[in-house]
C-alpha atoms as a PDB file:
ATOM      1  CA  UNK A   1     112.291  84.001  95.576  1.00  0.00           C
ATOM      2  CA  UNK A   2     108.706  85.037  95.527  1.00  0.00           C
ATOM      3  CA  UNK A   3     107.338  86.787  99.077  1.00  0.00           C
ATOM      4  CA  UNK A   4     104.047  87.268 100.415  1.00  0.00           C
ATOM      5  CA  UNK A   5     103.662  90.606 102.857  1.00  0.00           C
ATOM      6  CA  UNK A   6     100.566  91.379 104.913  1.00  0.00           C
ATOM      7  CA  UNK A   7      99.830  94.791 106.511  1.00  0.00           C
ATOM      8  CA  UNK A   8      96.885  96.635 107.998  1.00  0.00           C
ATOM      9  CA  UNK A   9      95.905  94.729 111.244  1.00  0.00           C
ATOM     10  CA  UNK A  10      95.052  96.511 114.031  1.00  0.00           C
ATOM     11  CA  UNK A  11      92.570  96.722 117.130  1.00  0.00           C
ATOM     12  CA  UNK A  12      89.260  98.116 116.275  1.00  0.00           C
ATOM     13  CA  UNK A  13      86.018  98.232 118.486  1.00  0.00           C
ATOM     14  CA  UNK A  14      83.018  96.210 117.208  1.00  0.00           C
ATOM     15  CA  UNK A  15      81.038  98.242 114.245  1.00  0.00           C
ATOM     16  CA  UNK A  16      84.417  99.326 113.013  1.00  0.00           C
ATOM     17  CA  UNK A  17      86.434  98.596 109.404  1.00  0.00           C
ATOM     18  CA  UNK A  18      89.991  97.797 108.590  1.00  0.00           C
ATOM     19  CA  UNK A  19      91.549  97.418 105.072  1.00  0.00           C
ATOM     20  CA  UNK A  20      94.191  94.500 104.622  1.00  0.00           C
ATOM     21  CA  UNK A  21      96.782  94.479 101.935  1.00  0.00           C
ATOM     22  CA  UNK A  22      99.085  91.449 101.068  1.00  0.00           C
ATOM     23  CA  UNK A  23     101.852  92.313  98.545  1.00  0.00           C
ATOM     24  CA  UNK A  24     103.711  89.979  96.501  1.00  0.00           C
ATOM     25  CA  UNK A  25     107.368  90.661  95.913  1.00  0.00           C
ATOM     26  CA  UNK A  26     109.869  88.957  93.817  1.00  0.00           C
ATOM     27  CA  UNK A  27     110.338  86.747  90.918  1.00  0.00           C
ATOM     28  CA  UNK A  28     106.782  87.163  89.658  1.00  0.00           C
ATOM     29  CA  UNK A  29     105.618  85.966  85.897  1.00  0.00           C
ATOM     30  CA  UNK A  30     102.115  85.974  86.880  1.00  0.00           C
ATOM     31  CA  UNK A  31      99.143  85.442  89.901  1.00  0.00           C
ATOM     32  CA  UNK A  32      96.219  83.303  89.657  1.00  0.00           C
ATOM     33  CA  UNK A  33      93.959  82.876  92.671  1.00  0.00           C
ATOM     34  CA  UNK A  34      94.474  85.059  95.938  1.00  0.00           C
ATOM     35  CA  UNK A  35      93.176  84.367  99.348  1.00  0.00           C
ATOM     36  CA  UNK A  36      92.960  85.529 102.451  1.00  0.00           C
ATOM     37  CA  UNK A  37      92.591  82.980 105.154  1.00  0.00           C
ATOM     38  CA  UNK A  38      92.211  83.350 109.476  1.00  0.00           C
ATOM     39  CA  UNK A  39      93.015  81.662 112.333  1.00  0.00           C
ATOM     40  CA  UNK A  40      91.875  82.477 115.864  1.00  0.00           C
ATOM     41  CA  UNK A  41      93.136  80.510 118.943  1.00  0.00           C
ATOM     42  CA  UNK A  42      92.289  77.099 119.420  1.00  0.00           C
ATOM     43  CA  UNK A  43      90.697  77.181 115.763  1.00  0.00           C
ATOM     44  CA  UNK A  44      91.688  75.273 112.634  1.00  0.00           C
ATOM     45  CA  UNK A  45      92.710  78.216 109.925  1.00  0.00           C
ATOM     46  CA  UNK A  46      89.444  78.947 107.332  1.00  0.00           C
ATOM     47  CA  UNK A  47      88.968  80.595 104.117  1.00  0.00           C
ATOM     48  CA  UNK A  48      87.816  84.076 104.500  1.00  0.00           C
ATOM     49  CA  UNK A  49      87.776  84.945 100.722  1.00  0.00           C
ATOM     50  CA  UNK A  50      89.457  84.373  97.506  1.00  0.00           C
ATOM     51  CA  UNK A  51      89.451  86.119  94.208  1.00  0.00           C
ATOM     52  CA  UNK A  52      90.755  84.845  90.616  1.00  0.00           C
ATOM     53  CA  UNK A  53      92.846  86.884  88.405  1.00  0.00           C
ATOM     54  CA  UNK A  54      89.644  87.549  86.607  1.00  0.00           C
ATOM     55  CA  UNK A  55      88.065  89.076  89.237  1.00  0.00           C
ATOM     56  CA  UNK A  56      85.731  86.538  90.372  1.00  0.00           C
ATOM     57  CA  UNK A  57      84.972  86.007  94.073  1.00  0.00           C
ATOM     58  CA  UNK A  58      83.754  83.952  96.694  1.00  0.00           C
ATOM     59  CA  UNK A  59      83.160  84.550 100.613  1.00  0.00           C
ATOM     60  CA  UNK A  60      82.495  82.330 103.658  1.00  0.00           C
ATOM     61  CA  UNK A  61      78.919  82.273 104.991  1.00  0.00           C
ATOM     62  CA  UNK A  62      80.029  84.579 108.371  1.00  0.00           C
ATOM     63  CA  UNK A  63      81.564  87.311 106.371  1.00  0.00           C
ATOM     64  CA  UNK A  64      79.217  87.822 102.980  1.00  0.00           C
ATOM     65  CA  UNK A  65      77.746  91.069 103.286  1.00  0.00           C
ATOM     66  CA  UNK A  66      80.741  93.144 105.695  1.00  0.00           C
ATOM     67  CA  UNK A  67      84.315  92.088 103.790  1.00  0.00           C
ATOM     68  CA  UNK A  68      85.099  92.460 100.174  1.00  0.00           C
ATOM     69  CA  UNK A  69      88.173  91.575  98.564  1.00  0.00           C
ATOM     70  CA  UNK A  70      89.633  93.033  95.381  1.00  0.00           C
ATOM     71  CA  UNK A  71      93.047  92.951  93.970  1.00  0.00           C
ATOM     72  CA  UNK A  72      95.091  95.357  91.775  1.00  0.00           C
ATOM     73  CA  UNK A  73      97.336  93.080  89.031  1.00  0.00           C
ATOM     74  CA  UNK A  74      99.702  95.736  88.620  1.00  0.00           C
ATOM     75  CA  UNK A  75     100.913  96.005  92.275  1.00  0.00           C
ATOM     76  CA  UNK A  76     100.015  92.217  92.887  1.00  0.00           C
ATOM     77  CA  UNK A  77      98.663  93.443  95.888  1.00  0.00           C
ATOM     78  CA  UNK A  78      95.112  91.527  97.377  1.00  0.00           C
ATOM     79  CA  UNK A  79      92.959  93.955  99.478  1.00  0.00           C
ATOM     80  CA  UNK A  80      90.241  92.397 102.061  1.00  0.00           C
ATOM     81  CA  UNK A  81      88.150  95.606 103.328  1.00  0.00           C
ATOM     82  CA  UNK A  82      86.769  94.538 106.258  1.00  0.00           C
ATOM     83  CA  UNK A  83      83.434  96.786 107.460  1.00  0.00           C
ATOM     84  CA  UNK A  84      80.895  96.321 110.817  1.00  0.00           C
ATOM     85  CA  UNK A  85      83.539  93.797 112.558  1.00  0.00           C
ATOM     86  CA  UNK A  86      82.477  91.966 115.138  1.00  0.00           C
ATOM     87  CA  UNK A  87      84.958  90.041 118.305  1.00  0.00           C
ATOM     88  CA  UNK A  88      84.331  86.770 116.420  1.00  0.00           C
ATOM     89  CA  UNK A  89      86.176  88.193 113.062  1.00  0.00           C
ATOM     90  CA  UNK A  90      89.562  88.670 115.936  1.00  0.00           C
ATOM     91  CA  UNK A  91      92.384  86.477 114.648  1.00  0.00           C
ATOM     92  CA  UNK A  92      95.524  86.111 112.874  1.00  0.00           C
ATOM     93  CA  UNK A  93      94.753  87.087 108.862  1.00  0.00           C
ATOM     94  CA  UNK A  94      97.093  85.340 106.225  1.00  0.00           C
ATOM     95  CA  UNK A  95      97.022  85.903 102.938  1.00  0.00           C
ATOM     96  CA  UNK A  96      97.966  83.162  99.329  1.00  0.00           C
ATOM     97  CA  UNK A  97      98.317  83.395  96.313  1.00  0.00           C
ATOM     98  CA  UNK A  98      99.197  80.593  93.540  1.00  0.00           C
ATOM     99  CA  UNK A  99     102.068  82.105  92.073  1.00  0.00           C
ATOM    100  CA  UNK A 100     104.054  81.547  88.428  1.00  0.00           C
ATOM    101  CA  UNK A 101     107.402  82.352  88.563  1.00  0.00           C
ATOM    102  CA  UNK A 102     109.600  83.376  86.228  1.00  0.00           C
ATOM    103  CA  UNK A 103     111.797  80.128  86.662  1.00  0.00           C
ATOM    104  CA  UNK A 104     108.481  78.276  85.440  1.00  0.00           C
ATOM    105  CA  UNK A 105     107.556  76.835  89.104  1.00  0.00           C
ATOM    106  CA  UNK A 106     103.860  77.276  89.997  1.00  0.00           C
ATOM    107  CA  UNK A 107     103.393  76.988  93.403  1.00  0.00           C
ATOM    108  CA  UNK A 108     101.335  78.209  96.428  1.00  0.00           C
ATOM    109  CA  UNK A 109     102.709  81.337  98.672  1.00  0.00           C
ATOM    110  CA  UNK A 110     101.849  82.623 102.482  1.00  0.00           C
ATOM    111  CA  UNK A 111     102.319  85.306 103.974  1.00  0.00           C
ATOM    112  CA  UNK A 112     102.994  85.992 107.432  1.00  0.00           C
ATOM    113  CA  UNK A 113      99.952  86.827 108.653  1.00  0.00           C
ATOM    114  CA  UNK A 114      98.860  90.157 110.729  1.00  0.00           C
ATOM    115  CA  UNK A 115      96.814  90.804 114.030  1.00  0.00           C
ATOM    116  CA  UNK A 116      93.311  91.582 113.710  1.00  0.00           C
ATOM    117  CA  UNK A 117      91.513  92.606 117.295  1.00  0.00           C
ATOM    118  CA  UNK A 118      88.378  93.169 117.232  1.00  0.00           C
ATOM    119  CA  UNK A 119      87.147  94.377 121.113  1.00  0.00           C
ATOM    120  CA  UNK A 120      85.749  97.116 123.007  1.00  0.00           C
END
């Protein structure tokens, strides 16, 4: 059983940062890609960022320049630091990650999800 935990979230007034962390627990042989996706009310859930167990990265358009994700392979934890938030970045944050586990199974993990507020 492979698990995907978020933590972090919070309420924060516009201009301020938050770091996100998504652990993965469990019967782990290795990670590939990790993402972090959002979803605020009445929207359809979007890709925020992703990162490849090489390191490479990508970011949408609205948050290039103020988040930057990063991962540490030993923990197989995903970061997203998120810096000069604005009420538009307030939703629900979920992290994946295309997992191997150690049964052989490759398959695609979620976590959660945790509260982000951005607001004055």
């Amino acid at each position: 059983q492979v698990q995907l935990v978020e933590s972090g979230g919070d309420l924060v007034q516009p201009g301020g940062s938050l770091r996100l962390s998504c652990a993965a627990s469990g019967s782990i042989f290795s990670i590939n890609a990790m993402r972090w996706y959002r979803q605020a009310p009445g929207n359809e859930r979007e890709l925020v960022a992703a990162i490849t167990n090489g390191g490479s990265t990508n970011y949408a358009d609205s948050v290039k320049g103020r988040f930057t994700i990063s991962r540490d392979n030993a923990k197989n934890t995903v970061y997203l630091q998120m810096n000069s938030l604005k009420p538009e970045d307030t939703a629900v944050y979920y992290c994946n990650a295309d997992i191997l586990s150690s049964n052989g199974r490759n398959s695609r993990y979620w976590g959660q999800g945790t509260q982000v507020t951005v607001s004055s």
